[in-house]
N, C-alpha and C. Protein backbone atom coordinates (compact mmCIF):
# COMPACT_ATOMS: atom_id res chain seq x y z
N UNK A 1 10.40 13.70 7.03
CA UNK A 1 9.33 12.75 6.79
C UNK A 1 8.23 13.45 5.98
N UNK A 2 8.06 13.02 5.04
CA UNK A 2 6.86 13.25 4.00
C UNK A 2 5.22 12.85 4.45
N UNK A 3 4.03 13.00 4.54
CA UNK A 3 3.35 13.05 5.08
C UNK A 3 2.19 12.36 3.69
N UNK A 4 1.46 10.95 3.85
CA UNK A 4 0.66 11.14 2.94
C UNK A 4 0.70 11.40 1.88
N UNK A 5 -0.48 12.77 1.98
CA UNK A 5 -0.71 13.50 1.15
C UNK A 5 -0.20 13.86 -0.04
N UNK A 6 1.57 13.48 -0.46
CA UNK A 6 2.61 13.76 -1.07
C UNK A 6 1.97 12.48 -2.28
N UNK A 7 1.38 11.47 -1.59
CA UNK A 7 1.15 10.04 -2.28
C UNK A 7 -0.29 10.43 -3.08
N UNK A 8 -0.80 10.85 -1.86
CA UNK A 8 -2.36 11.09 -2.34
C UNK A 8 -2.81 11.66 -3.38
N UNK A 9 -2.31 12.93 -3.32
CA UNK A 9 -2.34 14.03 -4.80
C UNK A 9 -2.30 13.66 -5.85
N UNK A 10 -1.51 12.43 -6.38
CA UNK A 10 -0.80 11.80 -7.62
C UNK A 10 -2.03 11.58 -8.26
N UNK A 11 -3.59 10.91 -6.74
CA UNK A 11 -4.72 10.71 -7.66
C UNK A 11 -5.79 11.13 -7.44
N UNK A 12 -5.74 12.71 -6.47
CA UNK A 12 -6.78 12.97 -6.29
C UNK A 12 -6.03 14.34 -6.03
N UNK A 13 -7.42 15.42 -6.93
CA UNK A 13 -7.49 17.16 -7.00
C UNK A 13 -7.67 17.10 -5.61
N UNK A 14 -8.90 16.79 -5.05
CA UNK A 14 -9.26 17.17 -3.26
C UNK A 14 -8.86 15.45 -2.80
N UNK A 15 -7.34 16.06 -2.08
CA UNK A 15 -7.42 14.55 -1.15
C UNK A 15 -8.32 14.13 -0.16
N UNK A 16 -8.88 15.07 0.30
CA UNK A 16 -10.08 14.68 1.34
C UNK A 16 -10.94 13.62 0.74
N UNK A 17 -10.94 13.72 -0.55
CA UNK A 17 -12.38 12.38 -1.06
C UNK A 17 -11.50 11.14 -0.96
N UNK A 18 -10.04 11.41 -0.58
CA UNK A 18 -9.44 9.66 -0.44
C UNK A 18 -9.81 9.99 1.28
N UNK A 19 -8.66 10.50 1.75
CA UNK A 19 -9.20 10.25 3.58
C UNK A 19 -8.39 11.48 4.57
N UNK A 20 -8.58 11.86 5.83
CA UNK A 20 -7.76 12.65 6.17
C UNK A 20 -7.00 11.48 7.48
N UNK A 21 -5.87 12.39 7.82
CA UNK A 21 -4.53 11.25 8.08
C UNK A 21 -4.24 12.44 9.03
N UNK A 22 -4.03 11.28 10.62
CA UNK A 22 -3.61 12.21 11.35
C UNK A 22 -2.22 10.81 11.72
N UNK A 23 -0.95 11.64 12.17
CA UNK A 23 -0.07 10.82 12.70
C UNK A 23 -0.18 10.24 14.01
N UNK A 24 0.33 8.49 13.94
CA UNK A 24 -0.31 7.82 15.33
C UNK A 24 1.15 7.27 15.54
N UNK A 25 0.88 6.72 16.48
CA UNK A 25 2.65 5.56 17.21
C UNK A 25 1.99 3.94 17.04
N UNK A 26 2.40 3.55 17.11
CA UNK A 26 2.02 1.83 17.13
C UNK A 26 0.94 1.85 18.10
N UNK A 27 2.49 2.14 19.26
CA UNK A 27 1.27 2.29 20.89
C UNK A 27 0.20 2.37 20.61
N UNK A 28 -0.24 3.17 20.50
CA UNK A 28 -1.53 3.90 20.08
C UNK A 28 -2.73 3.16 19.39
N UNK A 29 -2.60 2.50 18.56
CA UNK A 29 -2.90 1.70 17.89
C UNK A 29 -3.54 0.20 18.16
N UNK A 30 -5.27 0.14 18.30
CA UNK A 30 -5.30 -1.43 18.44
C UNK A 30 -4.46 -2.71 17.82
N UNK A 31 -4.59 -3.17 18.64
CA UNK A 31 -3.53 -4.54 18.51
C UNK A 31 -3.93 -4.92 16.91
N UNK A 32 -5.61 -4.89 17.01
CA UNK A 32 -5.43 -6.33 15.38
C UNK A 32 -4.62 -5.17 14.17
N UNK A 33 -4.90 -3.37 14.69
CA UNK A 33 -3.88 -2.78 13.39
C UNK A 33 -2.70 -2.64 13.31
N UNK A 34 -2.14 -2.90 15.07
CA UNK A 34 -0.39 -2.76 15.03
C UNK A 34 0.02 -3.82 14.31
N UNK A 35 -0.96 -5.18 14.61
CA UNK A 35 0.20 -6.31 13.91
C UNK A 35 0.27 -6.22 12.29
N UNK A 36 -0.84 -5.30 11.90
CA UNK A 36 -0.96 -5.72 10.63
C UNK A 36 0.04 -4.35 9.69
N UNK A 37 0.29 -3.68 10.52
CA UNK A 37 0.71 -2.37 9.93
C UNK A 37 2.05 -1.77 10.16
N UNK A 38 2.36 -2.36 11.85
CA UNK A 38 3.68 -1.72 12.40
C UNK A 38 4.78 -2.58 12.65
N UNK A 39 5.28 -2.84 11.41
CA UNK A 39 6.39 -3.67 10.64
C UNK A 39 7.25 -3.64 9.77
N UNK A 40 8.20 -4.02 9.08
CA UNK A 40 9.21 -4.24 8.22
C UNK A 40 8.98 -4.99 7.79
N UNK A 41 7.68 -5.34 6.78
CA UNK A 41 7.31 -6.67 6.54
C UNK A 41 6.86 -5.98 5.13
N UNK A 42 6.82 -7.00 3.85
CA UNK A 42 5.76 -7.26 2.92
C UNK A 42 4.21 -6.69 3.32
N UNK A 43 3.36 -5.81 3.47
CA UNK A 43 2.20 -5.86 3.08
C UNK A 43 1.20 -7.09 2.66
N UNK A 44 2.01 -7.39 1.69
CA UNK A 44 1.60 -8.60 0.91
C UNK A 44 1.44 -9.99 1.57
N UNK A 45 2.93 -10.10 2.17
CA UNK A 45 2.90 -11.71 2.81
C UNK A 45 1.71 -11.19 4.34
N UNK A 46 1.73 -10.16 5.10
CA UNK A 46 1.26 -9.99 6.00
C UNK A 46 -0.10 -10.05 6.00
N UNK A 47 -0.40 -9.33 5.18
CA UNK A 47 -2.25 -9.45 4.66
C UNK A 47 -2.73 -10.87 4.32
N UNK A 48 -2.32 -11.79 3.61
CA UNK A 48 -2.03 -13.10 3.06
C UNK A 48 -2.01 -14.15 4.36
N UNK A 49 -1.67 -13.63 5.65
CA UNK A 49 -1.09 -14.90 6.59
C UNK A 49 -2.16 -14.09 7.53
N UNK A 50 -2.92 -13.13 7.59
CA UNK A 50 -3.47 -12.56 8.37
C UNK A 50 -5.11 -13.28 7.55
N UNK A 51 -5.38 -13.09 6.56
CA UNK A 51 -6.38 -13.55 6.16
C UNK A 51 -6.62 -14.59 5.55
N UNK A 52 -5.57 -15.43 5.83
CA UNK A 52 -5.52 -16.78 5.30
C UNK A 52 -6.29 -17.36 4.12
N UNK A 53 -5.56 -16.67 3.04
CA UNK A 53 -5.88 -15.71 1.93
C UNK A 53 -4.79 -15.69 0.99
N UNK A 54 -4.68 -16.05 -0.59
CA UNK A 54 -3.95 -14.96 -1.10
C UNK A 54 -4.85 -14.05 -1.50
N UNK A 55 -3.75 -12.67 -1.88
CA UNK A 55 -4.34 -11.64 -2.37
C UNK A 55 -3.88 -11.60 -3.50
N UNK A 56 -4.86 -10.79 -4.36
CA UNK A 56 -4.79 -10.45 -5.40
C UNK A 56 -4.84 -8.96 -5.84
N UNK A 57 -4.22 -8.07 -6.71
CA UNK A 57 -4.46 -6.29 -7.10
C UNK A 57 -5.43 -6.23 -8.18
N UNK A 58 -5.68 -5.39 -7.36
CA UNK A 58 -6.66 -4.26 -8.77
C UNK A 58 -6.04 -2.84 -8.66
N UNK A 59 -5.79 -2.63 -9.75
CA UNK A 59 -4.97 -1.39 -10.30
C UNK A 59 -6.72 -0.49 -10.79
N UNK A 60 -6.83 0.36 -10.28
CA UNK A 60 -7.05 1.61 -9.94
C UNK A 60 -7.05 2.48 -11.11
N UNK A 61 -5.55 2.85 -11.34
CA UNK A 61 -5.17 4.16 -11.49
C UNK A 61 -3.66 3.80 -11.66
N UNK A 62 -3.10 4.77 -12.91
CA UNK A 62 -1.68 4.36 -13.31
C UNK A 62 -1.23 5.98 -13.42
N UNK A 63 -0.23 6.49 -13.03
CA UNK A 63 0.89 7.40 -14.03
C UNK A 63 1.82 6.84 -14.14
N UNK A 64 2.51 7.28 -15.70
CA UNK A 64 4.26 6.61 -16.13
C UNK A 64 4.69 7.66 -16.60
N UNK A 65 5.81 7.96 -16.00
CA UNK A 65 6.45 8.69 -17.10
C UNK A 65 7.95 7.72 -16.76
N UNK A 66 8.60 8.49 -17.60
CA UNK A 66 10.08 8.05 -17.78
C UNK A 66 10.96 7.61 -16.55
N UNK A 67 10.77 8.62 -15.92
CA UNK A 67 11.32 8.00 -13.95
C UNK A 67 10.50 7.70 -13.38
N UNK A 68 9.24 7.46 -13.29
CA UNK A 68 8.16 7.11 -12.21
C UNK A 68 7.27 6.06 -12.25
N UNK A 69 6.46 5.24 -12.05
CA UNK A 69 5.52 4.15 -12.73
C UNK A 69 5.16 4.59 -10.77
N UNK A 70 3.67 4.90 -10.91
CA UNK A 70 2.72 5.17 -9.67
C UNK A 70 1.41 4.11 -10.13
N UNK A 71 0.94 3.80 -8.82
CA UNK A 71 -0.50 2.62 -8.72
C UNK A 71 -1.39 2.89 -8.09
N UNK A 72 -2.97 3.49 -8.32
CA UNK A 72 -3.79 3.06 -7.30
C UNK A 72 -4.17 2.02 -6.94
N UNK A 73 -4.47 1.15 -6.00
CA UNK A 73 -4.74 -0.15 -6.20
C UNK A 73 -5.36 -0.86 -4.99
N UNK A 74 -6.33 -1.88 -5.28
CA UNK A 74 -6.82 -2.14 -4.06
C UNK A 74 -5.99 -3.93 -4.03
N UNK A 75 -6.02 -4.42 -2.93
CA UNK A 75 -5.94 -5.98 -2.78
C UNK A 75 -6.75 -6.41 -1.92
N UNK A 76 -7.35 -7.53 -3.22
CA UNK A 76 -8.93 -8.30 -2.57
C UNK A 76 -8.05 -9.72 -2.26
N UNK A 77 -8.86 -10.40 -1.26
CA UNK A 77 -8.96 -11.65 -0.58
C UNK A 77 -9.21 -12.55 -1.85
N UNK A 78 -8.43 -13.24 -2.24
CA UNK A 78 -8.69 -14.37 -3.63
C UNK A 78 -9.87 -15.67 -2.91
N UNK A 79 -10.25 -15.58 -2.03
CA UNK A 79 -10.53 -16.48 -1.08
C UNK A 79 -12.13 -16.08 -1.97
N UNK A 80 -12.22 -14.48 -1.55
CA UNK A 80 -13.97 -14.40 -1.79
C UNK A 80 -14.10 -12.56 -1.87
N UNK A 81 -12.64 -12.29 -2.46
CA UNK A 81 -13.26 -10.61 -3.45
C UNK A 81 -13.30 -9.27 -2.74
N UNK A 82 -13.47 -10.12 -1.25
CA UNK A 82 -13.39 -8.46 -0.34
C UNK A 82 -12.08 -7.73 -0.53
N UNK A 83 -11.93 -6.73 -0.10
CA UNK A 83 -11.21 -5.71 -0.01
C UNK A 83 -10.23 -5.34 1.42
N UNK A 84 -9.20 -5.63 1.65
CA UNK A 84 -8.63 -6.17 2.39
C UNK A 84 -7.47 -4.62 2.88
N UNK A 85 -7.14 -3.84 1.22
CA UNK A 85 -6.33 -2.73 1.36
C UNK A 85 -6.53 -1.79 0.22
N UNK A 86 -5.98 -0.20 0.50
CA UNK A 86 -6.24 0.45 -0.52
C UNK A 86 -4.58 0.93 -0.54
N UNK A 87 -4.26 1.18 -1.42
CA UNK A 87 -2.69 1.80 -1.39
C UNK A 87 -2.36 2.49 -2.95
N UNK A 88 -1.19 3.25 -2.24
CA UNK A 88 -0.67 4.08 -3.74
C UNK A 88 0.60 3.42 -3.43
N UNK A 89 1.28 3.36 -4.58
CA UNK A 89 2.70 3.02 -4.79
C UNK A 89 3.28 3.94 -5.42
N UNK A 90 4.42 4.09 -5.82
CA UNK A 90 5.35 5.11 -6.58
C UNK A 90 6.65 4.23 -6.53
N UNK A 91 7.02 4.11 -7.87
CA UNK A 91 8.34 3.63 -8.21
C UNK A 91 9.12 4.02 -8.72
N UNK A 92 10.63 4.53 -8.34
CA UNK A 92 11.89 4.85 -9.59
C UNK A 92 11.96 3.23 -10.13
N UNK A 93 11.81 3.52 -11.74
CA UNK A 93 12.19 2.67 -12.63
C UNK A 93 13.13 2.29 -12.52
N UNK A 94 14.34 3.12 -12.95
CA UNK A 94 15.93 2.99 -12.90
C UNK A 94 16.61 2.09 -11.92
N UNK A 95 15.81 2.09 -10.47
CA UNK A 95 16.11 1.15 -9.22
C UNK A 95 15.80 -0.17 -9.52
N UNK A 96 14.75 -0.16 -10.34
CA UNK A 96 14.26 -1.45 -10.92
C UNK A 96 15.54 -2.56 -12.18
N UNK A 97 15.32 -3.83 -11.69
CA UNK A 97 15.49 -4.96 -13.18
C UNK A 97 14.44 -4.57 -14.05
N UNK A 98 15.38 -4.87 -15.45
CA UNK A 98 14.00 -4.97 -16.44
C UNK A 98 12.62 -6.04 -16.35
N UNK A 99 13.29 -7.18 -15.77
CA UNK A 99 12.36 -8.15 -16.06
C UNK A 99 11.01 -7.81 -14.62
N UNK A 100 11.88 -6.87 -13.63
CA UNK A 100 10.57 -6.31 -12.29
C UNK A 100 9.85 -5.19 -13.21
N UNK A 101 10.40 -4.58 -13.56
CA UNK A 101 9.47 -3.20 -14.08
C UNK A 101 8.64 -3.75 -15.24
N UNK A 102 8.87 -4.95 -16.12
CA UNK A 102 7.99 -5.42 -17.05
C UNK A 102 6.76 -6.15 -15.98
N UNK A 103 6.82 -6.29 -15.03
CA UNK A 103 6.03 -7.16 -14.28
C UNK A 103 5.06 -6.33 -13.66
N UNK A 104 5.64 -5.79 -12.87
CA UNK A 104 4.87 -4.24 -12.81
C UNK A 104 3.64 -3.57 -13.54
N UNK A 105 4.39 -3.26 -14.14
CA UNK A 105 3.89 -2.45 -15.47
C UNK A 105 2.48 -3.07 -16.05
N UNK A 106 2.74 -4.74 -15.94
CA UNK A 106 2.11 -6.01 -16.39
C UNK A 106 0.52 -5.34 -15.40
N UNK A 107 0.78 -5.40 -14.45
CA UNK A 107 -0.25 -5.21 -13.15
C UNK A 107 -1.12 -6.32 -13.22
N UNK A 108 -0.79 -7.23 -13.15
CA UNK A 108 -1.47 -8.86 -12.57
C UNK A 108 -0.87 -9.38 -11.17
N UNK A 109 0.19 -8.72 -10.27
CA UNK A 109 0.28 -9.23 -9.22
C UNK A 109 0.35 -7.81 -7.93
N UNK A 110 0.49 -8.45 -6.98
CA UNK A 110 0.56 -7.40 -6.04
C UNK A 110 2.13 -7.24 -6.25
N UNK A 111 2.66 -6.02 -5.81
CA UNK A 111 4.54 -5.78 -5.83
C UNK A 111 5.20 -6.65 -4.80
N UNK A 112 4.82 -6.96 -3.63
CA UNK A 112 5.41 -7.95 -2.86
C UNK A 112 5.61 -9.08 -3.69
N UNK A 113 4.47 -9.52 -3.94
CA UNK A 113 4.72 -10.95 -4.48
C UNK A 113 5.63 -10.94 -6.27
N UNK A 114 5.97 -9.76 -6.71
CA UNK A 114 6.88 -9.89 -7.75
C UNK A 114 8.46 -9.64 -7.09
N UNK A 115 8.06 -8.73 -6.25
CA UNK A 115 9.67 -9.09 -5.32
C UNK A 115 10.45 -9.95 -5.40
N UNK A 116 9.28 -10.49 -4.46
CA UNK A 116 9.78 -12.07 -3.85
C UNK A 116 9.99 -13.04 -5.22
N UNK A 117 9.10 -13.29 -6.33
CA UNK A 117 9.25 -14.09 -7.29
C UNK A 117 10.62 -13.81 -7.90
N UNK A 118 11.16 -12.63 -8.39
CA UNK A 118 12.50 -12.46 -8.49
C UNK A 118 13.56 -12.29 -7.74
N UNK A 119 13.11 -12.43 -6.43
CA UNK A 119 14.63 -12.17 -5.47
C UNK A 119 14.92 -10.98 -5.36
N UNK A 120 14.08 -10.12 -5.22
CA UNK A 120 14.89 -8.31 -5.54
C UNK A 120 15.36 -8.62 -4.22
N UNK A 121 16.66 -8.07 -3.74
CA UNK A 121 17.01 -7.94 -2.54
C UNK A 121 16.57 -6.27 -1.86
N UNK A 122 16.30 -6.45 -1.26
CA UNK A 122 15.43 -5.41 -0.86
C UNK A 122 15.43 -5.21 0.87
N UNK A 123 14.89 -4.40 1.25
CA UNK A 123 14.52 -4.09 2.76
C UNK A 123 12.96 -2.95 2.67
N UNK A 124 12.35 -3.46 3.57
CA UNK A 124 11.07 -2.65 3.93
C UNK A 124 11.30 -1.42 4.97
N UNK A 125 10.99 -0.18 5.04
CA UNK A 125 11.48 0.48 6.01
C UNK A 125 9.73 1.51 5.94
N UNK A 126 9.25 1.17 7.44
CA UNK A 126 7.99 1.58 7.85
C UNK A 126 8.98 3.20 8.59
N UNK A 127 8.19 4.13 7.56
CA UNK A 127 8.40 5.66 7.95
C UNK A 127 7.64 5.74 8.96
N UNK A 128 5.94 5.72 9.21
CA UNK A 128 5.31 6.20 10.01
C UNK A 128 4.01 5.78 9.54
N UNK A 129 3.18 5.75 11.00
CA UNK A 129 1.72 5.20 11.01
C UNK A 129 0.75 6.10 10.99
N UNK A 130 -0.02 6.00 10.25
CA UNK A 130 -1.66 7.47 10.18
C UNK A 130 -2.78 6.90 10.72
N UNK A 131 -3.59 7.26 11.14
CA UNK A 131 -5.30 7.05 11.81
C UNK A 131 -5.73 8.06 10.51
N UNK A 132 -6.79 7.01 9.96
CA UNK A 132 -7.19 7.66 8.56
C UNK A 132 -8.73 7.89 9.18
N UNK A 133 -9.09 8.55 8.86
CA UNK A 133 -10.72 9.03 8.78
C UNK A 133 -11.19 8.76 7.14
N UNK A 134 -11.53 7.69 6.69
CA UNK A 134 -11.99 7.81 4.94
C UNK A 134 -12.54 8.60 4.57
N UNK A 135 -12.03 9.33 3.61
CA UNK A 135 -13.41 9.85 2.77
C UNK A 135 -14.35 9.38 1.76
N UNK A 136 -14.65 10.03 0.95
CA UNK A 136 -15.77 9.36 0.12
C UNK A 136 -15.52 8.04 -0.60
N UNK A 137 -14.33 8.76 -1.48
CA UNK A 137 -13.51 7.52 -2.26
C UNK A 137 -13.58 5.79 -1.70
N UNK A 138 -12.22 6.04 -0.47
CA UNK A 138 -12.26 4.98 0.59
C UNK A 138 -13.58 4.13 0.99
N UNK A 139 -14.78 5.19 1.12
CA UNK A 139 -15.87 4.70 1.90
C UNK A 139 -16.31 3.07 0.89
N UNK A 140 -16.10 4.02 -0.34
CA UNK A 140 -16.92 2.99 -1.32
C UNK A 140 -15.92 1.99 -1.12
N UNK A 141 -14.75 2.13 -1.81
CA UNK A 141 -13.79 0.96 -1.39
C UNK A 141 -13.74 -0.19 -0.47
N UNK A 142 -13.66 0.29 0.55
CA UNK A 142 -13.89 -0.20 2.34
C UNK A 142 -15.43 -0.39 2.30
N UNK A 143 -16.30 -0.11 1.78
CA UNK A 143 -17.86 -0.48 2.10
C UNK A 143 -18.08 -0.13 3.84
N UNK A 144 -17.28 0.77 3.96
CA UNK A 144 -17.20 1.44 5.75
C UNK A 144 -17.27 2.57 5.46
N UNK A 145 -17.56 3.42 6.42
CA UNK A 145 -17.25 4.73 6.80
C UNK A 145 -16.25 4.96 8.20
N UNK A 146 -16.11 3.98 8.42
CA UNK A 146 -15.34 3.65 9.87
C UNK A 146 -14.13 3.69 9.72
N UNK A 147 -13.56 4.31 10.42
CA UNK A 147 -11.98 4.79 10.57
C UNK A 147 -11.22 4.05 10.60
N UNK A 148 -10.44 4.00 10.22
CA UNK A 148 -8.98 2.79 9.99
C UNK A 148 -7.33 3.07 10.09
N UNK A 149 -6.46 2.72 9.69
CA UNK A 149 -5.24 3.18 9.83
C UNK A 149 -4.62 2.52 8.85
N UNK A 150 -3.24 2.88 8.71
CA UNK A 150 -2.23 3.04 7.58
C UNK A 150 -0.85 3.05 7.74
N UNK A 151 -0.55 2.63 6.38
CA UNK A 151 1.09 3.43 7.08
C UNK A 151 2.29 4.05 5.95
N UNK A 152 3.02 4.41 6.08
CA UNK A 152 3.68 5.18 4.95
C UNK A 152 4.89 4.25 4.96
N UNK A 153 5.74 3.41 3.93
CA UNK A 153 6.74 3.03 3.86
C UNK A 153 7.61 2.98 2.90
N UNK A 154 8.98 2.85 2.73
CA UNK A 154 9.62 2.33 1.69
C UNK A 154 10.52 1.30 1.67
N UNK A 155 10.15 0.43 0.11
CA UNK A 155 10.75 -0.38 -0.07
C UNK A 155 12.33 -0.20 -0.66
N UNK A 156 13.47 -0.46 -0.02
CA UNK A 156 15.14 -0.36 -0.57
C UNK A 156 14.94 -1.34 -1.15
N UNK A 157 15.96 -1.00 -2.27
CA UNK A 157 16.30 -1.73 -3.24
C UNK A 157 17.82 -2.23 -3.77
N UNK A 158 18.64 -2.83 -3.17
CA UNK A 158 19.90 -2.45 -3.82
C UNK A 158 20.53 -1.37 -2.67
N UNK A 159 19.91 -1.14 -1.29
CA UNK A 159 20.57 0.34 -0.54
C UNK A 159 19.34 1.27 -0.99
N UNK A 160 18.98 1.39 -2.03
CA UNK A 160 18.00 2.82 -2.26
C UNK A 160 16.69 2.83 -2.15
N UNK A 161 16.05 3.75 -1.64
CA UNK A 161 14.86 3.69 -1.66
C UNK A 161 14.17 4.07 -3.21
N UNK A 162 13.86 2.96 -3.68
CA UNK A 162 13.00 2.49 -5.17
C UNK A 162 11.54 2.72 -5.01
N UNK A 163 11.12 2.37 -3.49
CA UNK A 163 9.61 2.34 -3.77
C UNK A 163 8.67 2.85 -2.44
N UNK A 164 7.78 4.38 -2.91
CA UNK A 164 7.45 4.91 -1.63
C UNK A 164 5.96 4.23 -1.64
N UNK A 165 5.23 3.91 -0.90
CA UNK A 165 4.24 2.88 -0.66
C UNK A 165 3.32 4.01 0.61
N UNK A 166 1.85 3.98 0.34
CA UNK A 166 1.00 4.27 1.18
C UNK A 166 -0.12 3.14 1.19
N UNK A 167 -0.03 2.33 2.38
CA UNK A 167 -0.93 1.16 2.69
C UNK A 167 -1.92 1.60 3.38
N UNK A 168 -3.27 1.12 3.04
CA UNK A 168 -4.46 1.86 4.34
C UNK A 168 -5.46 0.63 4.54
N UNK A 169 -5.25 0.06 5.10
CA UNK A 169 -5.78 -1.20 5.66
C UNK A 169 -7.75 -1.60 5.47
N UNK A 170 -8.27 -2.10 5.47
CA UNK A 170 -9.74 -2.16 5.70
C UNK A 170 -10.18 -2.01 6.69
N UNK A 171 -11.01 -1.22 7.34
CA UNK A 171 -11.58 -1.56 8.67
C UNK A 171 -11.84 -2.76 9.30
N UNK A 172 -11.46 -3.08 10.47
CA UNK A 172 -11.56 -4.26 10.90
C UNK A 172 -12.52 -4.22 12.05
N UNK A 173 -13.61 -4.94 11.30
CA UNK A 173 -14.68 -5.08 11.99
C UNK A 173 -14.70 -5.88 13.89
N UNK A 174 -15.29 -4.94 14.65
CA UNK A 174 -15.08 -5.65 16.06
C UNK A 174 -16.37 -6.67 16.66
């Protein structure tokens, strides 16, 4: 199991200014973040039915090279702009259709919802859950300093894992 940090680096010299990540269990975990985090689910549809909401991306931050297409990216509430998630993505191209990786690439939707628009057959597979402490970065993001959680997953594609995903949720205010 790969840890984070492996994701983090892609966009930050000191990962500490994104957040530090300690490993948690579901258990562990308040209820409103297990449901939203400790799953085999879309991100996308989950955030969306949780905030009765679509979401929408903001791309961040891009690397491409020839095997890789990586995202910083936040997804705001289309409802009214807040900030709902912060995440990195990382994609093998090659795992990809042309007409997904043009879509992608496009960065006008969140990746769930281009999934789903083409049918990728796919499976979600949740590696493991983090208790994030934000750092600076996050803070601004999240408009919190308040601790939150995350989770590390990948999306199969075809059998393969195509797409390693770090989701870090918004603080959810009590």
């Amino acid at each position: 199991m790969l840890s984070p940090y492996k994701l983090v680096e892609l966009f930050y010299k000191d990962p500490a200014e994104c957040g530090e990540f300690t490993e948690t269990q579901g258990s562990d975990m308040p209820a409103a973040y297990r449901s939203l985090l400790d799953h085999d689910d879309h991100m996308t549809v989950t955030l969306e039915a949780n905030h009765d909401s679509l979401v929408d991306v903001e791309v961040l931050d891009t690397h491409h090279d020839a095997e890789f297409y990586s995202r910083k990216i936040l997804l705001k509430r289309r409802s009214d702009g807040r900030v709902v998630q912060f995440g990195i993505v990382r994609l093998t191209l090659a795992l990809l259709d042309e007409d997904v990786r043009r879509e992608v690439v496009a960065q006008r939707m969140p990746l769930g919802r281009i999934m789903i628009k083409f049918h990728v057959m796919r499976h979600v597979e949740l590696e493991s859950l983090w208790h994030v402490t934000p750092g600076t970065n996050l803070c601004r993001y999240f408009s919190s300093d308040k601790s939150t959680f995350g989770r590390k997953a990948w999306i199969h594609v075809n059998g393969q894992p195509a797409v390693e995903l770090l989701e870090i949720v918004t603080p959810i205010e009590s």
